[in-house]
Protein backbone atom coordinates (compact mmCIF):
# COMPACT_ATOMS: atom_id res chain seq x y z
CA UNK A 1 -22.71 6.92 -16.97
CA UNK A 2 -22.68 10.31 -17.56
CA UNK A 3 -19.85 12.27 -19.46
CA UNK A 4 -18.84 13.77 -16.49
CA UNK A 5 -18.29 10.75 -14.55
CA UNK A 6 -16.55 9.32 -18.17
CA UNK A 7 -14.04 11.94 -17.30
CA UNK A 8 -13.40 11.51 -13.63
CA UNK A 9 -12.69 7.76 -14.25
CA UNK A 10 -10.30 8.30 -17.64
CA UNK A 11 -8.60 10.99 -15.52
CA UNK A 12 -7.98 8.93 -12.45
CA UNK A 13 -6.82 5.99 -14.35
CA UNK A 14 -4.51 8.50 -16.32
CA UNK A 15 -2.89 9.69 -12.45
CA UNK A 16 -2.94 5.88 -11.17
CA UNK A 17 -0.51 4.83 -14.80
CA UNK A 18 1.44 7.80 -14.67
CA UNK A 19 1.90 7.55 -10.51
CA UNK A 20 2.82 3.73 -11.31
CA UNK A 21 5.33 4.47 -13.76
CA UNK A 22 6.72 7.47 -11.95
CA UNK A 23 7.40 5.53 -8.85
CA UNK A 24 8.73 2.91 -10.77
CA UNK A 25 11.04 4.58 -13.64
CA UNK A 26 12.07 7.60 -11.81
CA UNK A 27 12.15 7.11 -7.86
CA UNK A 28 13.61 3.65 -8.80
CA UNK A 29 11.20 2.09 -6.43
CA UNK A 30 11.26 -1.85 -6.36
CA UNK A 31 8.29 -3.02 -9.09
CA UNK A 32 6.25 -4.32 -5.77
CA UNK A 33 6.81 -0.77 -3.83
CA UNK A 34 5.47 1.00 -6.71
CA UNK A 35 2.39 -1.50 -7.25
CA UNK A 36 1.97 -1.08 -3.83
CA UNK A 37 2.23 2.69 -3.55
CA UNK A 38 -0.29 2.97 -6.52
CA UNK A 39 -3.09 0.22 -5.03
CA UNK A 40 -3.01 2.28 -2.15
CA UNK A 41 -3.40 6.00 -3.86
CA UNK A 42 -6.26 4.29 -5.82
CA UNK A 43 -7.84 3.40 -2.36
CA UNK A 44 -7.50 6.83 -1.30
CA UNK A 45 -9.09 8.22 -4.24
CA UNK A 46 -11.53 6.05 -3.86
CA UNK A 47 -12.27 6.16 -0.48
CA UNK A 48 -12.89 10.02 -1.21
CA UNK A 49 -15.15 9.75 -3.81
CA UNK A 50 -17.29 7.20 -1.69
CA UNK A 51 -17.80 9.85 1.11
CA UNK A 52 -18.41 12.33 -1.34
CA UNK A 53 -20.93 10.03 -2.72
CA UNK A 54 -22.73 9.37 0.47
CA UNK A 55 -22.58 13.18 1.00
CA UNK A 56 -24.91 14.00 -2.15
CA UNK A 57 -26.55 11.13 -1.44
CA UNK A 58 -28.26 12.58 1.94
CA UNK A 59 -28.99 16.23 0.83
């Protein structure tokens, strides 16, 4: 991988944790409300960076 792509994955594992414990420690969502809210901002993200993906891909 290249450094750039190092970066993109430390930095979206850094917002997934600190989403997970935000939802959980301050919004005092339920521990399975805040799992669930993060599994499902991951599949956003990476549901974005698939279509990107295909994007570059075709050019």
């Amino acid at each position: 991988m290249s450094n750039l792509a190092k970066l993109g994955v430390t930095v979206v594992a850094l917002a997934t944790l600190s989403w997970f414990f935000v939802s959980w420690l301050v919004l005092k969502s339920p521990l399975t409300d805040a799992i669930g809210e993060t599994v499902g901002s991951l599949a956003a993200v990476m549901l974005i960076v698939s279509v990107i993906g295909m994007a570059r891909a075709e050019n």
